[in-house]
PDB file of N, CA and C in Angstrom:
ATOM      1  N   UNK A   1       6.895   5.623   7.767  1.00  0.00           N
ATOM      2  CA  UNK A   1       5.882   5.163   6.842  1.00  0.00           C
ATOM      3  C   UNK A   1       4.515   5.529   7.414  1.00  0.00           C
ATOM      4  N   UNK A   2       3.557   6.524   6.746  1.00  0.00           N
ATOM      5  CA  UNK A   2       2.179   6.961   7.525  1.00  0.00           C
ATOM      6  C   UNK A   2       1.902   5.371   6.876  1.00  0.00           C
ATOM      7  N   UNK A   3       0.407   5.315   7.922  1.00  0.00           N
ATOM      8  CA  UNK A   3      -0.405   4.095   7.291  1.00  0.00           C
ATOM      9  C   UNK A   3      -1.666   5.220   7.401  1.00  0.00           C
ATOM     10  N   UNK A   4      -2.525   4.682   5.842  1.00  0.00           N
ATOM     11  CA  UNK A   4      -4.153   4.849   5.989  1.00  0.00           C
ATOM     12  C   UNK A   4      -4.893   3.591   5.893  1.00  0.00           C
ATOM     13  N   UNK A   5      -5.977   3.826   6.592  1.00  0.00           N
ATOM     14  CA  UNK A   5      -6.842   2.703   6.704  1.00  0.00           C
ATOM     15  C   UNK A   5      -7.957   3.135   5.240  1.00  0.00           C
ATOM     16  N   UNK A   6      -7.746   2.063   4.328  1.00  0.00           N
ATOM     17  CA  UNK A   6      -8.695   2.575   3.422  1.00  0.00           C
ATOM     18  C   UNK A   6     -10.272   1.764   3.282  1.00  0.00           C
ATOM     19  N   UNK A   7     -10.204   0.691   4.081  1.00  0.00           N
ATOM     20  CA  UNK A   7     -11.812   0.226   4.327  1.00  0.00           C
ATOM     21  C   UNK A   7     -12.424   0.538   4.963  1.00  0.00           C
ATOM     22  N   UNK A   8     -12.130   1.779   6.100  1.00  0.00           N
ATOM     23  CA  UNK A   8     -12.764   2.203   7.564  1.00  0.00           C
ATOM     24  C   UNK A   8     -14.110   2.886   7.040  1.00  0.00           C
ATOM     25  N   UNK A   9     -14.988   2.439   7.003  1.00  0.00           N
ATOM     26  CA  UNK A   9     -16.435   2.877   6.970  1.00  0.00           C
ATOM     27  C   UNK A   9     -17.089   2.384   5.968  1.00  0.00           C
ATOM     28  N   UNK A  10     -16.197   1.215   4.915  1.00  0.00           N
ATOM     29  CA  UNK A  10     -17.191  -0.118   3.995  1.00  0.00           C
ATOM     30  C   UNK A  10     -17.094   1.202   2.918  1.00  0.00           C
ATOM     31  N   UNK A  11     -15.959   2.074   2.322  1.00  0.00           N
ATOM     32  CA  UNK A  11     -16.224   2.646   1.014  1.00  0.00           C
ATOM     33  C   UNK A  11     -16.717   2.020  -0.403  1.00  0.00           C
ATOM     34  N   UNK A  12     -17.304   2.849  -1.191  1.00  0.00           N
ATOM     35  CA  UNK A  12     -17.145   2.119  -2.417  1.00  0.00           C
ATOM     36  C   UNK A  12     -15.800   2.601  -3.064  1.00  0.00           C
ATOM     37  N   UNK A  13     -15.398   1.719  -4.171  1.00  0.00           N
ATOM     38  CA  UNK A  13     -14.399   1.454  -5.158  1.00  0.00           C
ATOM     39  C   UNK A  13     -13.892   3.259  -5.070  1.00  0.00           C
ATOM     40  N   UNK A  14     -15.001   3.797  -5.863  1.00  0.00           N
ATOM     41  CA  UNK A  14     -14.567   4.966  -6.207  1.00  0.00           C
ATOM     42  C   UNK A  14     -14.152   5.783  -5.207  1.00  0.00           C
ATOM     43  N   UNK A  15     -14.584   5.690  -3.920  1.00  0.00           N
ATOM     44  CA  UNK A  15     -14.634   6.752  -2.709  1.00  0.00           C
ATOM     45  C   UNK A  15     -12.980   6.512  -2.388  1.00  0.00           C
ATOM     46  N   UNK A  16     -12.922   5.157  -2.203  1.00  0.00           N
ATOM     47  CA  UNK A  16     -11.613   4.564  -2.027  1.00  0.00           C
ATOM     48  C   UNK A  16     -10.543   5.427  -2.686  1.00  0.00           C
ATOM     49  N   UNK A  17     -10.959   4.962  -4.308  1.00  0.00           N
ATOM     50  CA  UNK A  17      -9.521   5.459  -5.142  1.00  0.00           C
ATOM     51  C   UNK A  17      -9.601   6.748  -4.635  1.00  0.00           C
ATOM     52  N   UNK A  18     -10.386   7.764  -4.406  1.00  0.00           N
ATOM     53  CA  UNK A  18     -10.496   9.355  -4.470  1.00  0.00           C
ATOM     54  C   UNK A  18      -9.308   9.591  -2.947  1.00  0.00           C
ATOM     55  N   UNK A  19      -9.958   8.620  -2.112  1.00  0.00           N
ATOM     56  CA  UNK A  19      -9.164   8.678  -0.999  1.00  0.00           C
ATOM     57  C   UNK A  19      -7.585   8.246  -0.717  1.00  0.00           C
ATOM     58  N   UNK A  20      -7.444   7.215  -1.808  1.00  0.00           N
ATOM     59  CA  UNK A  20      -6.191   7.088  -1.553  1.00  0.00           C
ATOM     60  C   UNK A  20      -5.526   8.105  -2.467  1.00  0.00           C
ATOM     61  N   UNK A  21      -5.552   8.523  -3.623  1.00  0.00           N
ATOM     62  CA  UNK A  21      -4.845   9.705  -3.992  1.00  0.00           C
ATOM     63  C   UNK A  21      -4.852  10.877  -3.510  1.00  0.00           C
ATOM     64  N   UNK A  22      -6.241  11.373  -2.799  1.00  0.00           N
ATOM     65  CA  UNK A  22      -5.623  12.752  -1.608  1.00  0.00           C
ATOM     66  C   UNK A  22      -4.617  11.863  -0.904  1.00  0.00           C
ATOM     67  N   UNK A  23      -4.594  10.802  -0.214  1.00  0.00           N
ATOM     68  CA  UNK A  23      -3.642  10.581   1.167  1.00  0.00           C
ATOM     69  C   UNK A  23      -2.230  10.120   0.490  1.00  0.00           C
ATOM     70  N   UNK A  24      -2.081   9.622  -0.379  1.00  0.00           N
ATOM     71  CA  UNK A  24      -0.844   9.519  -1.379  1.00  0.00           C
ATOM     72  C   UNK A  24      -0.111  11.265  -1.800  1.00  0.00           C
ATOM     73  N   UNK A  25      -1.150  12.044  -2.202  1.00  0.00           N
ATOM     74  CA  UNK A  25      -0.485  13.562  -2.162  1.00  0.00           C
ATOM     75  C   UNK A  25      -0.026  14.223  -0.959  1.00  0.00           C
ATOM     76  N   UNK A  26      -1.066  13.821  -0.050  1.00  0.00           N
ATOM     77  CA  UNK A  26      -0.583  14.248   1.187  1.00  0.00           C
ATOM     78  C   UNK A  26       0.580  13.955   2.150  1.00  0.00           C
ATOM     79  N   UNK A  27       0.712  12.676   2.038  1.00  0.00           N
ATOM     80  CA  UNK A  27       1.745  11.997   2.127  1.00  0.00           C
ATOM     81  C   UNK A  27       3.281  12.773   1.602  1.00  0.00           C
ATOM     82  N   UNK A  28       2.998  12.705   0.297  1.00  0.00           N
ATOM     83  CA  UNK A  28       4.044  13.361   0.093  1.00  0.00           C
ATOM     84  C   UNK A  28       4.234  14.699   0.048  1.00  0.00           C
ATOM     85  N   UNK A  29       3.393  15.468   0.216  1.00  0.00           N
ATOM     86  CA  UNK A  29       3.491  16.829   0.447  1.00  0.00           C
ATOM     87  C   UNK A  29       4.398  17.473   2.382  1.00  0.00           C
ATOM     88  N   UNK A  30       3.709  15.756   3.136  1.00  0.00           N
ATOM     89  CA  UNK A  30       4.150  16.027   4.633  1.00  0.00           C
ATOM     90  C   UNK A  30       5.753  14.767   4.777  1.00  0.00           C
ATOM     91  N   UNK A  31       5.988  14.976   3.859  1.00  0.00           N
ATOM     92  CA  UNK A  31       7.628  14.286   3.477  1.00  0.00           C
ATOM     93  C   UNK A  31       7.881  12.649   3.520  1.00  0.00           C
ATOM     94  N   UNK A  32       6.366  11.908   3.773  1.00  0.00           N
ATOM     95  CA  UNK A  32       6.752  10.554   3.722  1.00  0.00           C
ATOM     96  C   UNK A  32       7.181   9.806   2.804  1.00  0.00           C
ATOM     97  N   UNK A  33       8.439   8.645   2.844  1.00  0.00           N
ATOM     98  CA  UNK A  33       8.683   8.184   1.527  1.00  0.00           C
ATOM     99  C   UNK A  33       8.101   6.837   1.020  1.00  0.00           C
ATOM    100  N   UNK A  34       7.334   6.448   1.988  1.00  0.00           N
ATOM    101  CA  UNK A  34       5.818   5.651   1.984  1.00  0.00           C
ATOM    102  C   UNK A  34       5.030   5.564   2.494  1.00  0.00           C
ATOM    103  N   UNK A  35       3.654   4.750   2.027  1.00  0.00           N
ATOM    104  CA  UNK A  35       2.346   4.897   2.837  1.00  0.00           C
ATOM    105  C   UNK A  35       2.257   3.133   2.446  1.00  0.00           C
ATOM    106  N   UNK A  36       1.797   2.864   4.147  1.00  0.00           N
ATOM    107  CA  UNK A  36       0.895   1.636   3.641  1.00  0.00           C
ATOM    108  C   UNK A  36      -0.454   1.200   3.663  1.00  0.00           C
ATOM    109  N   UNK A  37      -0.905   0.815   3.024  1.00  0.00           N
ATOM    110  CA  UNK A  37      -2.638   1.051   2.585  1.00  0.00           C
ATOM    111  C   UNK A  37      -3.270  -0.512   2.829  1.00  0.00           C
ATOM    112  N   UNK A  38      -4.405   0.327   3.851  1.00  0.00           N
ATOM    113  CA  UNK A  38      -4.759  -0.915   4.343  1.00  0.00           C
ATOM    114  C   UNK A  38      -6.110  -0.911   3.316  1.00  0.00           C
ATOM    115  N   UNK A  39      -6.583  -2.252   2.959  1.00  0.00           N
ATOM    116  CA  UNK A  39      -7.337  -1.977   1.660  1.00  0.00           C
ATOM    117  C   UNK A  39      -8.383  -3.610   2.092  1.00  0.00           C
ATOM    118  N   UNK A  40      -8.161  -4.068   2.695  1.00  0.00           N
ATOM    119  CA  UNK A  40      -8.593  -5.565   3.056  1.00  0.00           C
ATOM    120  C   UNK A  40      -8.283  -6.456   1.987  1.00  0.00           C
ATOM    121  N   UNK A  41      -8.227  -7.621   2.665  1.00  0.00           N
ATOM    122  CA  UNK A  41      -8.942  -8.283   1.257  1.00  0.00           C
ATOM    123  C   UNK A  41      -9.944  -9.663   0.773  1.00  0.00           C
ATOM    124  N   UNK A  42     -10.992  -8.941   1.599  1.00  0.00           N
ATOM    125  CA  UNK A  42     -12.137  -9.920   0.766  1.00  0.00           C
ATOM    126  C   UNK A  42     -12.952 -10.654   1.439  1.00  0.00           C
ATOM    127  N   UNK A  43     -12.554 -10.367   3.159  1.00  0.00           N
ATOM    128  CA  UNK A  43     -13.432 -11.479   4.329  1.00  0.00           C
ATOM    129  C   UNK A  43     -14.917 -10.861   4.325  1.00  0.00           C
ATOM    130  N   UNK A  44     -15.051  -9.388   4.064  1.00  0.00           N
ATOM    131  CA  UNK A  44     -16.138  -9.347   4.155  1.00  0.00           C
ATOM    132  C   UNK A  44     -17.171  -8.339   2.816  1.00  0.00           C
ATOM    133  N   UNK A  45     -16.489  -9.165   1.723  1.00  0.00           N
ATOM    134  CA  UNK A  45     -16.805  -8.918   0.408  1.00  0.00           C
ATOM    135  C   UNK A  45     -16.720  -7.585  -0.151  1.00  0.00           C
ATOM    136  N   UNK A  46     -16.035  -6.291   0.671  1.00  0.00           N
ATOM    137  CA  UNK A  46     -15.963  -5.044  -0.208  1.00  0.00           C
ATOM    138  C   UNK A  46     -14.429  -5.053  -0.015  1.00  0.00           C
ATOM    139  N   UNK A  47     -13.718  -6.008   0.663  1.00  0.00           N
ATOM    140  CA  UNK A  47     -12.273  -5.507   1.009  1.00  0.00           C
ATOM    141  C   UNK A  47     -11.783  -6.548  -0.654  1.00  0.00           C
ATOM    142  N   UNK A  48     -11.767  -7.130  -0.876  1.00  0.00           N
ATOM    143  CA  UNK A  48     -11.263  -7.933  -2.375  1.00  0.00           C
ATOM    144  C   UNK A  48     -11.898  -6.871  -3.580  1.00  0.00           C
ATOM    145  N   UNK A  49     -12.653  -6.392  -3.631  1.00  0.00           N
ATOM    146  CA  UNK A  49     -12.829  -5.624  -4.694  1.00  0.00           C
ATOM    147  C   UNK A  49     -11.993  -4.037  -4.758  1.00  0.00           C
ATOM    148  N   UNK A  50     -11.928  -3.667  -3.796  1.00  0.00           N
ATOM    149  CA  UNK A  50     -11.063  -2.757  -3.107  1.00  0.00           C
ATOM    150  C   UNK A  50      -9.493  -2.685  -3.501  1.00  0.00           C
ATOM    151  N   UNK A  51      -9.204  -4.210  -2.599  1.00  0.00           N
ATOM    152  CA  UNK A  51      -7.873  -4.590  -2.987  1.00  0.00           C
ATOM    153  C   UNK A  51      -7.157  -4.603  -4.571  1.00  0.00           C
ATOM    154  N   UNK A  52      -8.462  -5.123  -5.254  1.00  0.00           N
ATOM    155  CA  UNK A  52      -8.498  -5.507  -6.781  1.00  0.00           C
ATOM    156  C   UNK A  52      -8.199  -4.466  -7.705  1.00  0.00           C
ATOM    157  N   UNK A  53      -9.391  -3.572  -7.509  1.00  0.00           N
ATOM    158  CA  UNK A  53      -8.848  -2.454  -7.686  1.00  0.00           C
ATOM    159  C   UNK A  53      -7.991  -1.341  -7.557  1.00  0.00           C
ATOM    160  N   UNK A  54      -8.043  -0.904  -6.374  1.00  0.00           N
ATOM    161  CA  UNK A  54      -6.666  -0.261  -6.409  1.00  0.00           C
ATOM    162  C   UNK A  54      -5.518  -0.624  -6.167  1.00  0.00           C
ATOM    163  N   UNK A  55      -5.368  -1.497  -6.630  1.00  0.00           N
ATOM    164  CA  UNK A  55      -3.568  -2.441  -6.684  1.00  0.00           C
ATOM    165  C   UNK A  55      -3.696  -1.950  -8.282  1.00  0.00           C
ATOM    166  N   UNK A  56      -4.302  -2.206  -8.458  1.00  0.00           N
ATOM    167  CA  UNK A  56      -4.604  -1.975 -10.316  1.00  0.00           C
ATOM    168  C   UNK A  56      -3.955  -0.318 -10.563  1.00  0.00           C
ATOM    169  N   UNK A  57      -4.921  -0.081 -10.315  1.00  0.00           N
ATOM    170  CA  UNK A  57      -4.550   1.579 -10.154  1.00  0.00           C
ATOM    171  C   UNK A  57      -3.192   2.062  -9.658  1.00  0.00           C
ATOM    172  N   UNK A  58      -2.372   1.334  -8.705  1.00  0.00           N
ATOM    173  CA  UNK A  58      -1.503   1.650  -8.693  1.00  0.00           C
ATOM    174  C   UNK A  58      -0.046   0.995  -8.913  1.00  0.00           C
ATOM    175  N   UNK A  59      -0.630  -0.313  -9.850  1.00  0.00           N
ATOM    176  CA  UNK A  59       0.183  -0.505 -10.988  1.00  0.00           C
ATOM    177  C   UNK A  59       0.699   0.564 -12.155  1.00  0.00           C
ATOM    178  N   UNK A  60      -0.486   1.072 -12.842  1.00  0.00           N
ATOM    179  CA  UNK A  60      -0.606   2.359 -13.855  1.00  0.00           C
ATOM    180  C   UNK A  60       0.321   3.332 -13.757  1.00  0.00           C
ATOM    181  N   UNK A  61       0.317   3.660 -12.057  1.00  0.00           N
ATOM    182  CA  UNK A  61       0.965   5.067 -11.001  1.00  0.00           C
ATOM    183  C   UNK A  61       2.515   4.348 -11.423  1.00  0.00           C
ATOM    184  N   UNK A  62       3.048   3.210 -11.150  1.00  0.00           N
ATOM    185  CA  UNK A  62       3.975   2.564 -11.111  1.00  0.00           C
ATOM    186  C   UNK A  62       4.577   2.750 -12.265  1.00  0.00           C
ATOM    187  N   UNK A  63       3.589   2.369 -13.313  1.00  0.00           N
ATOM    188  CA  UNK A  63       4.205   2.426 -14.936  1.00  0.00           C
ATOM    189  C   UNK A  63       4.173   4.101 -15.361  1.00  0.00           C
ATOM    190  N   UNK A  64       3.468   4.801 -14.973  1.00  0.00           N
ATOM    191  CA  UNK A  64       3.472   5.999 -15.073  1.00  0.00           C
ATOM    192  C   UNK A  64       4.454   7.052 -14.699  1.00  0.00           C
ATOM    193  N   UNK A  65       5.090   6.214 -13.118  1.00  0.00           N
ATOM    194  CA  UNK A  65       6.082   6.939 -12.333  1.00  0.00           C
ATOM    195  C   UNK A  65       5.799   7.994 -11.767  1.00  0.00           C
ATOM    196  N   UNK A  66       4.282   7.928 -11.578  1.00  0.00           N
ATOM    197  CA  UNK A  66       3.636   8.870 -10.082  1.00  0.00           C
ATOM    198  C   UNK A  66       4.469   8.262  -8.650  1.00  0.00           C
ATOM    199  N   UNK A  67       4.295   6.877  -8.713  1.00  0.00           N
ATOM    200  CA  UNK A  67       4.984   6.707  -7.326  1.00  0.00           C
ATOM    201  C   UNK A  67       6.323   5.594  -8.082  1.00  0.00           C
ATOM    202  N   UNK A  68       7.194   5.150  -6.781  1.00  0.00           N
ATOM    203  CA  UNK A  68       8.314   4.435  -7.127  1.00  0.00           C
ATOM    204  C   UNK A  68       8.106   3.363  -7.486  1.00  0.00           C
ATOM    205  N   UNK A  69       7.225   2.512  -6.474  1.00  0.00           N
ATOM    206  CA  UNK A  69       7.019   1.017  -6.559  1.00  0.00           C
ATOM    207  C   UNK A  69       5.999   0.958  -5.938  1.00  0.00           C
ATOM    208  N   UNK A  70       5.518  -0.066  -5.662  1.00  0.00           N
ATOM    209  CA  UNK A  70       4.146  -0.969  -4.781  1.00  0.00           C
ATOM    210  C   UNK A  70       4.144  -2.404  -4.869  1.00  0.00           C
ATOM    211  N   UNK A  71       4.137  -2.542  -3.525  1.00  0.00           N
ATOM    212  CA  UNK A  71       4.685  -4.306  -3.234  1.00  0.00           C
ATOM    213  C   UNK A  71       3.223  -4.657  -2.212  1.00  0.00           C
ATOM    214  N   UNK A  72       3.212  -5.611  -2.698  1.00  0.00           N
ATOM    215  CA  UNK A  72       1.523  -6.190  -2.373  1.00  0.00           C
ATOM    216  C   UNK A  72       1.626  -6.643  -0.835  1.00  0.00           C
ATOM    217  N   UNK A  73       1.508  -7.309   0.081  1.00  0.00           N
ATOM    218  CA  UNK A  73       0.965  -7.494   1.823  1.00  0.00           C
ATOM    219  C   UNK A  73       1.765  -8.469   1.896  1.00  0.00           C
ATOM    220  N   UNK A  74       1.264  -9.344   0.140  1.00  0.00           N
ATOM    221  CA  UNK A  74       1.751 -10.848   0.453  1.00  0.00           C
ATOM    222  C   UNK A  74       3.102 -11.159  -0.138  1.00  0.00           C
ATOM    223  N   UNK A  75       3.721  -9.861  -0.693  1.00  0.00           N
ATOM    224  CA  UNK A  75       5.625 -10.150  -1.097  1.00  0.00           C
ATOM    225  C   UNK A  75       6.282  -9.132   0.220  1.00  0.00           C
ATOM    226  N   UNK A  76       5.384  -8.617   0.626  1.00  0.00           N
ATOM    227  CA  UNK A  76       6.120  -7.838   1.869  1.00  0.00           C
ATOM    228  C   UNK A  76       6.905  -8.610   3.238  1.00  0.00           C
ATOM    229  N   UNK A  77       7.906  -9.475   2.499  1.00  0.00           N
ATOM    230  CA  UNK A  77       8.775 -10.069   2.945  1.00  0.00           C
ATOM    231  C   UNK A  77      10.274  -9.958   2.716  1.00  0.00           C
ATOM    232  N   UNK A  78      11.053 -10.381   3.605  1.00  0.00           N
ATOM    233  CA  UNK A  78      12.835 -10.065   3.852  1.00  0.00           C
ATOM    234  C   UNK A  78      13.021 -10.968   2.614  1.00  0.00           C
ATOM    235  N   UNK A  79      12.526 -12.358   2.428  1.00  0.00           N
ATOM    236  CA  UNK A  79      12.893 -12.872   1.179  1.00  0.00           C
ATOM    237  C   UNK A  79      12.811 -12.563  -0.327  1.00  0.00           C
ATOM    238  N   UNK A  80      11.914 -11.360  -0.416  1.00  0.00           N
ATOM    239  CA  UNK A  80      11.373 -10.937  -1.673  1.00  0.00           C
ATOM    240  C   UNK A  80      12.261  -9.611  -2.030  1.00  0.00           C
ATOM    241  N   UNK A  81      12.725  -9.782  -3.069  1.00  0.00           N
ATOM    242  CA  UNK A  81      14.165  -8.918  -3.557  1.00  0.00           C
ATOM    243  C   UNK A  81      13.911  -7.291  -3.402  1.00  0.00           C
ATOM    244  N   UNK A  82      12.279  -6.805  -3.871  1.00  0.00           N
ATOM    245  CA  UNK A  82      12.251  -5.806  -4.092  1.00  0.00           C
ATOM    246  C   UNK A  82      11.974  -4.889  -3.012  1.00  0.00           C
ATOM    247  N   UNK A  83      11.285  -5.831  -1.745  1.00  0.00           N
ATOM    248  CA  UNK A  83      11.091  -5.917  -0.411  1.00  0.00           C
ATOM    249  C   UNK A  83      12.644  -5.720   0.422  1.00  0.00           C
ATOM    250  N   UNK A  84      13.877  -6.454   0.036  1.00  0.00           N
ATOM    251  CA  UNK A  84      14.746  -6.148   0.864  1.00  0.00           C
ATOM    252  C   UNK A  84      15.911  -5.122   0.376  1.00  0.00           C
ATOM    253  N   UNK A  85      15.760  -4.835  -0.713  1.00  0.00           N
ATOM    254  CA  UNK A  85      16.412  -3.148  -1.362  1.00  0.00           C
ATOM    255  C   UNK A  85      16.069  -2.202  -0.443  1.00  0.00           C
ATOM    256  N   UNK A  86      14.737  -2.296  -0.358  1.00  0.00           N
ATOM    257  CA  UNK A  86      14.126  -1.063   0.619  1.00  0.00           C
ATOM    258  C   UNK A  86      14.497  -1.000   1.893  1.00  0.00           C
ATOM    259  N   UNK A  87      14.321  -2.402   2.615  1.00  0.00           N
ATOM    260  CA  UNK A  87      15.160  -2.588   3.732  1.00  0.00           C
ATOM    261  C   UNK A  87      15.853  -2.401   4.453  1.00  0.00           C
ATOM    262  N   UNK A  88      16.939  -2.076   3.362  1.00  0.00           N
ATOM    263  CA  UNK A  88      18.377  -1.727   3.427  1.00  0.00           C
ATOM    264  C   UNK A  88      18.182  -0.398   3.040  1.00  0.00           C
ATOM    265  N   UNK A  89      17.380   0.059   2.374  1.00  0.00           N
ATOM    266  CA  UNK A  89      17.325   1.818   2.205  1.00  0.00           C
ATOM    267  C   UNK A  89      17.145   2.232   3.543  1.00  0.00           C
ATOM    268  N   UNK A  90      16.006   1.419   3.956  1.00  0.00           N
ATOM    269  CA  UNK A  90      14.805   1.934   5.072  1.00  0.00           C
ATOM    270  C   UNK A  90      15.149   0.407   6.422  1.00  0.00           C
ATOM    271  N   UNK A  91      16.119   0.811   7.091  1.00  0.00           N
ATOM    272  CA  UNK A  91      16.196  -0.078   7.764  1.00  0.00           C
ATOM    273  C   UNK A  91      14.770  -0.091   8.868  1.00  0.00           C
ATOM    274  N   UNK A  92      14.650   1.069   9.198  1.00  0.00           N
ATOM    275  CA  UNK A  92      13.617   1.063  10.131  1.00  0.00           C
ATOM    276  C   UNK A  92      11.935   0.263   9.717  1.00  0.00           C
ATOM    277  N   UNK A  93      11.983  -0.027   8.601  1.00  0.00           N
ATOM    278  CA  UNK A  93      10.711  -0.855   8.295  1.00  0.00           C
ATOM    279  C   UNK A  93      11.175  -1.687   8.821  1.00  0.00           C
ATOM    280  N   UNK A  94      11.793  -2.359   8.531  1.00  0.00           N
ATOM    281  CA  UNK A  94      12.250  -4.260   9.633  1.00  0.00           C
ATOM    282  C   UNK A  94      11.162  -3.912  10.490  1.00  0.00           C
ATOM    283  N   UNK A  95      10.620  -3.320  11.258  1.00  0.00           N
ATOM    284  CA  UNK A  95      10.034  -3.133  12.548  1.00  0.00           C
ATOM    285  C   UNK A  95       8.428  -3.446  12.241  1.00  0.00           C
ATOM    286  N   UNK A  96       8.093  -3.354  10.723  1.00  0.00           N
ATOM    287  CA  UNK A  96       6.804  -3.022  10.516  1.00  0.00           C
ATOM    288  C   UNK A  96       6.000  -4.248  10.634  1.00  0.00           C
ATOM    289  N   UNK A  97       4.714  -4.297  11.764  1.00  0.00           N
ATOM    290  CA  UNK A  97       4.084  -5.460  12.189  1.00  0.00           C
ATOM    291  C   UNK A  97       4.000  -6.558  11.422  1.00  0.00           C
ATOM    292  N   UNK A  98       3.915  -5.912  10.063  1.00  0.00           N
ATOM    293  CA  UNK A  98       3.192  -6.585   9.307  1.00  0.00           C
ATOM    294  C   UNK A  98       3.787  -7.185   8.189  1.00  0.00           C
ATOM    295  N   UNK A  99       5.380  -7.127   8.244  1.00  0.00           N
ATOM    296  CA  UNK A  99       6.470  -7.506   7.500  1.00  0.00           C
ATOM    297  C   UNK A  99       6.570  -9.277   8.085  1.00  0.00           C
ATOM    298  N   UNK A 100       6.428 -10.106   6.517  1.00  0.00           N
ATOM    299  CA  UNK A 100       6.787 -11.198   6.943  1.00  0.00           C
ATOM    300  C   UNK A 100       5.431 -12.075   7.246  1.00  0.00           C
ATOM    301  N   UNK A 101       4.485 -11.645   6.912  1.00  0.00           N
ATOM    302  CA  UNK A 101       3.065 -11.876   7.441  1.00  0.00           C
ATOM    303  C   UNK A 101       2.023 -12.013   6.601  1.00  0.00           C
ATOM    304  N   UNK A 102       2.622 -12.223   5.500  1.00  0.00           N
ATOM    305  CA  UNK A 102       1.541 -12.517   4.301  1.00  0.00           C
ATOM    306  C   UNK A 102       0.162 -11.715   4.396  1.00  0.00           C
ATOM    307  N   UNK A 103       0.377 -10.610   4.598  1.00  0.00           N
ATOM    308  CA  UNK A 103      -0.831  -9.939   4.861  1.00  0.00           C
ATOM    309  C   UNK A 103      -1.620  -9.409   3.395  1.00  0.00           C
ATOM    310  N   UNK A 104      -2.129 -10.087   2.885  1.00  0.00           N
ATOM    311  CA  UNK A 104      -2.873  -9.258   1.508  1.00  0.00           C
ATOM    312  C   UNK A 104      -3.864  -8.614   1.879  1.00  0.00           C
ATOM    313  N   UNK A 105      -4.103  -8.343   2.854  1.00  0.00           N
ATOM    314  CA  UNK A 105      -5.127  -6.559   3.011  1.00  0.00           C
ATOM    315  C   UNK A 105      -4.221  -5.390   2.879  1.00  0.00           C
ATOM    316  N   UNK A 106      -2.410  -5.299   2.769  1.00  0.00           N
ATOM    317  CA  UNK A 106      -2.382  -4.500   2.533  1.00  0.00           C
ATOM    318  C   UNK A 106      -1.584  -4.324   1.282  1.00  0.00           C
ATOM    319  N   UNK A 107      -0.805  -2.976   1.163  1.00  0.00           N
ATOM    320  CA  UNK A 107      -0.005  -2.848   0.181  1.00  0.00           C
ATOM    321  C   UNK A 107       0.528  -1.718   0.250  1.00  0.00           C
ATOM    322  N   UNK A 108       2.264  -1.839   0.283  1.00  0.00           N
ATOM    323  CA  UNK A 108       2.954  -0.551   0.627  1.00  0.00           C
ATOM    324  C   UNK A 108       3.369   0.403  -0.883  1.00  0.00           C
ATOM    325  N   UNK A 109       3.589   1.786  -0.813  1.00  0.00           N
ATOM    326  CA  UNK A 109       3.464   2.669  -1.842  1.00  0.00           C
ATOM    327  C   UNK A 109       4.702   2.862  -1.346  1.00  0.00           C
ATOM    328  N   UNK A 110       5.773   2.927  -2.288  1.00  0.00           N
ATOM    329  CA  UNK A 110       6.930   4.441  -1.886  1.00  0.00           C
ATOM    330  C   UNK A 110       6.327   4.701  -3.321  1.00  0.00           C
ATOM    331  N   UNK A 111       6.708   6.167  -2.545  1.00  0.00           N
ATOM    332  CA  UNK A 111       6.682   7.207  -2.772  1.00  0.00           C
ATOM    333  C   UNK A 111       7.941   7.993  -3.352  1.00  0.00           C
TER     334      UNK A 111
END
């Protein structure tokens, strides 16, 4: 799973989205079958608008079937159904720090 950091330098909204769809193409162009996107959310007022938005955006991708799924920081848990399919696809996430951790700064993409 690559990770990008998508708040590293306080982007705006738009710089963001631009950035996460190069690193979402890229991603899959260099064979990953997810990315997780660190996006914050909200301690220091550009990471919640961030978050807001492009979760949004890649709801659309979701319904569109650009990407597979996207599971938010805070269902990125062994108890959450759609979270442990993958699991079991992808045993090697079990490992991922941030599994289990209610983390809503981020949000994982397969791809």
């Amino acid at each position: 799973m690559k990770v990008v950091n998508l708040e590293e330098g306080m982007p705006q909204v738009e710089q963001a989205r631009l950035r996460m769809q190069h690193e979402l193409h890229a991603a899959r162009a260099q064979g990953y079958t997810a990315v997780k996107l660190i996006h914050g959310y909200g301690s220091s007022g550009v990471g919640g608008v961030l978050r807001t938005e492009l979760r949004k955006e890649l709801r659309s991708a979701v319904s569109a079937r650009t990407v597979r799924a996207c599971i938010a920081g805070e269902e990125w848990r062994i108890s959450d159904e759609p979270t442990w399919r993958l699991l079991r696809q992808f045993p090697e996430w079990k490992h991922d720090a941030d599994l289990g951790k209610n983390n809503r700064g981020i949000t994982i993409v397969v791809l």
